[in-house]
Protein backbone atom coordinates (compact mmCIF):
# COMPACT_ATOMS: atom_id res chain seq x y z
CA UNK A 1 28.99 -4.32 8.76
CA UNK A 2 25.51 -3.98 6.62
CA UNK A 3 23.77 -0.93 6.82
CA UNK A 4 20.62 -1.40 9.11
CA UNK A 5 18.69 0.92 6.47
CA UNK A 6 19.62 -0.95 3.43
CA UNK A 7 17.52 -3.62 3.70
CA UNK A 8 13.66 -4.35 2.19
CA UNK A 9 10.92 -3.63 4.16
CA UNK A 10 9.37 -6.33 5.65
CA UNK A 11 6.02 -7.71 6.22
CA UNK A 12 5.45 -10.77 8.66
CA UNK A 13 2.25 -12.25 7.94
CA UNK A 14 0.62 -15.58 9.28
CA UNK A 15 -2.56 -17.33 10.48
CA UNK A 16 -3.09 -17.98 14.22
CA UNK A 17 -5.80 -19.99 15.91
CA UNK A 18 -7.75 -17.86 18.91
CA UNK A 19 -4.93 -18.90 21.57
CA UNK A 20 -2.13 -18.38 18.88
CA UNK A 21 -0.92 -21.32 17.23
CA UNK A 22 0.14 -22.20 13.97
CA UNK A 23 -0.30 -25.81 13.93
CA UNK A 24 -2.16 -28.57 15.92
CA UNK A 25 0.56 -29.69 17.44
CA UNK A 26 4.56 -29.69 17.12
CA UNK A 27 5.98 -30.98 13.84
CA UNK A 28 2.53 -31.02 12.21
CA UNK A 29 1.97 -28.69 9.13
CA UNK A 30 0.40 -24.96 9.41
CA UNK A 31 -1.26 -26.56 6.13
CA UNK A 32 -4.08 -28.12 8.35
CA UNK A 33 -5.55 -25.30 9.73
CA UNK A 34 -4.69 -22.76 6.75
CA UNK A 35 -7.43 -25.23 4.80
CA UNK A 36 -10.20 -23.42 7.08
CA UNK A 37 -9.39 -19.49 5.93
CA UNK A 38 -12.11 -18.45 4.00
CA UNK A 39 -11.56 -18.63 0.58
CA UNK A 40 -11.49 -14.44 0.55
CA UNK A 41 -8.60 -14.71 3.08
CA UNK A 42 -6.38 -16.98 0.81
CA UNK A 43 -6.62 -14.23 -1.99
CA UNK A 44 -5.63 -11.82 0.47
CA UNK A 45 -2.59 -14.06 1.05
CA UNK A 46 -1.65 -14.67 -2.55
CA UNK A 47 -1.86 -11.08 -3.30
CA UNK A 48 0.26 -10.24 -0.88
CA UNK A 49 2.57 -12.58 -1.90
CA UNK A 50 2.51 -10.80 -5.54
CA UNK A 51 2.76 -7.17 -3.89
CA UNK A 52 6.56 -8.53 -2.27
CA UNK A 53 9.99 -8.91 -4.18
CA UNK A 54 10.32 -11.89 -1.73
CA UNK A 55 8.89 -14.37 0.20
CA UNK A 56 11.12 -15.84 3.14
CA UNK A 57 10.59 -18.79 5.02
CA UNK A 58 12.52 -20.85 7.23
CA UNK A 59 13.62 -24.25 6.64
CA UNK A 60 12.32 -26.03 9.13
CA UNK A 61 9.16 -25.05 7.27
CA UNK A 62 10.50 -26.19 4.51
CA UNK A 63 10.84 -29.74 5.61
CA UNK A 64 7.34 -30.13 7.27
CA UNK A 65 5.11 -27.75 4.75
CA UNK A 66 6.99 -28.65 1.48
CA UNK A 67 5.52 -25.48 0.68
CA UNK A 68 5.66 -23.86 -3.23
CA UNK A 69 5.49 -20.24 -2.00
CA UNK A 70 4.37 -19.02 -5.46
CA UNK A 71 1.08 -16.84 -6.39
CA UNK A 72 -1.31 -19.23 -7.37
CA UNK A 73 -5.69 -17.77 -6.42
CA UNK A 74 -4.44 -14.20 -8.12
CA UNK A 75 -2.92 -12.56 -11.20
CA UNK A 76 0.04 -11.69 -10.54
CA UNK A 77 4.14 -12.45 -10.65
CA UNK A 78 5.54 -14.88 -7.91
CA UNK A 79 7.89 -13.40 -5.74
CA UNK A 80 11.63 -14.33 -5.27
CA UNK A 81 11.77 -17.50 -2.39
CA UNK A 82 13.96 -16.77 0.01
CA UNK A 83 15.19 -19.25 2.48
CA UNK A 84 18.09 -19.17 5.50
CA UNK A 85 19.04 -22.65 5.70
CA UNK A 86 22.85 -22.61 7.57
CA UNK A 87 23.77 -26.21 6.89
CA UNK A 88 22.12 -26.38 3.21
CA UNK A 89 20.32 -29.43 4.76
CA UNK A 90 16.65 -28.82 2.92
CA UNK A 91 15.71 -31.81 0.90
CA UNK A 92 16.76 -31.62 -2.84
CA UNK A 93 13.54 -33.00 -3.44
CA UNK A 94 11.43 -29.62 -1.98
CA UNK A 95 8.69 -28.03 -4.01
CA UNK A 96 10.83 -24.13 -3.21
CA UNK A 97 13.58 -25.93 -5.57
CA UNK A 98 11.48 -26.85 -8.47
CA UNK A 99 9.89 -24.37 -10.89
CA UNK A 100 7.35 -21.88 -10.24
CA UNK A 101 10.05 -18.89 -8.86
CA UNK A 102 13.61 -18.12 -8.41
CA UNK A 103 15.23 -19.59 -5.24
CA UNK A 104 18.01 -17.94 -2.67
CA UNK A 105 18.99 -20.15 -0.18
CA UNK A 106 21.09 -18.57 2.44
CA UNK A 107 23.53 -20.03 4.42
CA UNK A 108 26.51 -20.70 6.80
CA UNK A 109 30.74 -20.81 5.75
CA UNK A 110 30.34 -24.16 7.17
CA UNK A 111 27.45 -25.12 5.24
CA UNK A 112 28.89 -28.76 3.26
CA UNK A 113 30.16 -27.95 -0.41
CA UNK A 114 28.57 -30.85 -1.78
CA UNK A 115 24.84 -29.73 -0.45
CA UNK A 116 25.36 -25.89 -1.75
CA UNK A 117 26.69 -27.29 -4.99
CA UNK A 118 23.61 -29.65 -5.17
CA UNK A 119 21.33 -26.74 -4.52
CA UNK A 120 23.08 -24.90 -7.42
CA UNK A 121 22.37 -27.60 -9.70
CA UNK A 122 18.65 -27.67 -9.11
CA UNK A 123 19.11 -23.67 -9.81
CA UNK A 124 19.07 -21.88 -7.07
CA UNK A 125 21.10 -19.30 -6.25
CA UNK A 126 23.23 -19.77 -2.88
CA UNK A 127 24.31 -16.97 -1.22
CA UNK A 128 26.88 -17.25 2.02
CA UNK A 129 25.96 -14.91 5.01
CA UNK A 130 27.42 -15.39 8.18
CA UNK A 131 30.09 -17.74 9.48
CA UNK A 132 28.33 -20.53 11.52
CA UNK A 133 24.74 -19.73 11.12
CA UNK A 134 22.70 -17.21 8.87
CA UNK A 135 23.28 -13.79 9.91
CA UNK A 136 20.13 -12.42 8.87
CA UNK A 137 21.07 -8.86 8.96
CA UNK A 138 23.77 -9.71 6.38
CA UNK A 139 21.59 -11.78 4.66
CA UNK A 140 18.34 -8.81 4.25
CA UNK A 141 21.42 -6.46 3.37
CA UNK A 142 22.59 -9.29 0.16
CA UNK A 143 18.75 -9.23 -0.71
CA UNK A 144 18.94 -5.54 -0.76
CA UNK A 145 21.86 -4.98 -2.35
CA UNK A 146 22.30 -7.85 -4.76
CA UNK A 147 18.82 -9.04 -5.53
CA UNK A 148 16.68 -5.79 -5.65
CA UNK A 149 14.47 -7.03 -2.85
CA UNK A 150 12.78 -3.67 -1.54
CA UNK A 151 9.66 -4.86 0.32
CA UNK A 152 9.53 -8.89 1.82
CA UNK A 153 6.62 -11.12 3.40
CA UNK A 154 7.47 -13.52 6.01
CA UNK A 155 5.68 -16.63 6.48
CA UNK A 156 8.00 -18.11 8.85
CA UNK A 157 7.42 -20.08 11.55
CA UNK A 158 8.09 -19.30 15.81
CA UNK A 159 12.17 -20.04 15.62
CA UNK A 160 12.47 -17.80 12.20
CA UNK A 161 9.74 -15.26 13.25
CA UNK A 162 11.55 -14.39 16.84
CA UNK A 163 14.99 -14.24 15.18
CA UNK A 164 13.92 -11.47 12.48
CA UNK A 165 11.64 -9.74 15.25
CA UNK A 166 15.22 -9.74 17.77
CA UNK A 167 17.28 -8.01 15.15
CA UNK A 168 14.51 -5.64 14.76
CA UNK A 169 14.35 -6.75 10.83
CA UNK A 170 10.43 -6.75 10.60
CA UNK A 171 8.08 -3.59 10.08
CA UNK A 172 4.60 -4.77 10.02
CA UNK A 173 2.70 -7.92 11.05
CA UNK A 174 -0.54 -8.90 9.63
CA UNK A 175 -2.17 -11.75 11.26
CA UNK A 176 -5.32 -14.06 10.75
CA UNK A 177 -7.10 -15.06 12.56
CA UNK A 178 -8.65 -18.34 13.12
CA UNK A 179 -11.92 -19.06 15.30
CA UNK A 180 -9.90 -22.52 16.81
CA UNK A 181 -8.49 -23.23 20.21
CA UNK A 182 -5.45 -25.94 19.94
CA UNK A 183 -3.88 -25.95 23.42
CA UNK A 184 -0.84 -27.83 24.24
CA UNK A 185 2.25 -26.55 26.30
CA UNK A 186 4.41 -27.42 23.12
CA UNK A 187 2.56 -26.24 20.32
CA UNK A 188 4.25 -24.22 17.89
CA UNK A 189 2.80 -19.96 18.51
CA UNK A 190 3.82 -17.19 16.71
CA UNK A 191 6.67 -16.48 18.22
CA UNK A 192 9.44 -18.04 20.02
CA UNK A 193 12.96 -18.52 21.03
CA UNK A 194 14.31 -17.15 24.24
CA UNK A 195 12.47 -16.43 26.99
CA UNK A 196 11.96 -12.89 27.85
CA UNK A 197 12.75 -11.34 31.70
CA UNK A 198 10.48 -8.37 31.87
CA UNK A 199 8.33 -6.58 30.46
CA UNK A 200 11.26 -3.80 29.10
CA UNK A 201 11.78 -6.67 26.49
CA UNK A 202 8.60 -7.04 25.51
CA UNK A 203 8.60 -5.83 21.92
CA UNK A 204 5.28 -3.53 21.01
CA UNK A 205 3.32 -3.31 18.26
CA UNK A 206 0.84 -0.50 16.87
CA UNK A 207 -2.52 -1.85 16.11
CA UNK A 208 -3.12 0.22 12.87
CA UNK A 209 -6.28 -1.63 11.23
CA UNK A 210 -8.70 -4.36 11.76
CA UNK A 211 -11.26 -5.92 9.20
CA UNK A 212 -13.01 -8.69 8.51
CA UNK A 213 -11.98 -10.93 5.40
CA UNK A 214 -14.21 -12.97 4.59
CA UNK A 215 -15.27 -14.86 7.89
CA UNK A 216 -11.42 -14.39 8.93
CA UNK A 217 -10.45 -11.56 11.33
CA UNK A 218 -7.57 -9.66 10.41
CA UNK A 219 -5.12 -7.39 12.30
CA UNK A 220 -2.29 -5.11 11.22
CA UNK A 221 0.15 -3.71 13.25
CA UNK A 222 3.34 -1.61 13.03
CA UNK A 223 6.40 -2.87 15.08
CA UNK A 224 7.45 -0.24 17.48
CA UNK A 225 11.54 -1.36 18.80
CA UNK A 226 12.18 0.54 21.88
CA UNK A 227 15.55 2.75 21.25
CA UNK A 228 17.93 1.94 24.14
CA UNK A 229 18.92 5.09 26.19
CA UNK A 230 22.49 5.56 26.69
């Protein structure tokens, strides 16, 4: 088993409308309301991005955003892109396989040879980690350990965002936010997966600055896991 200590630190960071949504609605892109951040705010994003080893997304993102997750309003290097994809099923054809940055893409034992071998041959480098899905644990330990990752961003979306916050993989959040109300019952928030039973499992967070950025709020916050007792 990975040690839980050697792995990068890790910074979630994301833009959320007033009621905390990413997108308008489900399978839209994030890309539609990101276009009304202040122009300060994207900076703030792309140096972040050049402050981190790596940049992780998920690959559902992948396949709606096409995203190129390289530094692009700042001076600065373009960090590793990262993304847990079990089956290898990402289009060949997405922007995080062309040029710009190296590419991980982790994924399953079961993931088809012919899709990893693809991947390969558009260079990335594929990593295995975990059996029948990503084991993200395993796979932040193989960033650690193999690729020199020390501190990460995530710009994932609800499914990736709750898995990383349940194995207690992310440190800090940093959110903007955005003066919009979206509504809708199935609209992609922050966070989601399961649903939790009390308020024991609610997972806290230390609110540890606030600023404006531009026109854009901004809040940071330390992630504070309760310890189970014995």
């Amino acid at each position: 088993m990975a040690d839980s200590r050697e792995r990068p630190h890790v910074l979630m960071m994301s833009e959320i409308t007033a009621d905390g949504k990413l997108t308008l609605k489900k399978g839209t892109s994030s890309k539609i309301l990101m276009k009304y951040m202040s122009h300060e705010t994207e900076l703030l994003l792309h140096r972040t991005r050049a402050e981190c080893d790596a940049i992780m997304v998920g690959s559902n993102t992948i396949k709606i955003d096409n995203s190129f997750l390289t530094v692009r309003y700042v001076t600065g290097k373009s960090p590793l892109r990262v993304i847990p994809c079990s089956n290898a099923d990402i289009p060949l054809t997405s922007n995080v396989l062309g040029p710009g940055a190296p590419t991980v893409i982790g994924v399953s034992g079961k993931a088809p040879e012919e899709r990893v071998q693809a991947m390969k041959e558009k260079g990335a480098r594929v990593v295995v980690a975990g059996e029948d899905r990503v084991d993200l644990p395993l796979l932040m330990h193989i960033l650690w350990k193999n690729f020199g990752v020390r501190r990460m961003m995530v710009e994932g979306g609800p499914t990736l965002n709750w898995h990383m916050l349940h194995h207690h993989l992310v440190d800090e959040i940093r959110l903007i936010h955005l003066p919009f109300i979206v509504g809708g019952a199935d609209t992609p928030s922050l966070v989601g997966g399961m649903h939790i039973e009390s308020e024991d499992e609610m997972i806290r967070l230390g609110l540890k600055n606030f600023y404006l950025c531009g026109t854009n709020l901004v809040t940071e916050y330390d992630v504070e896991y309760r310890v189970p007792t014995a």
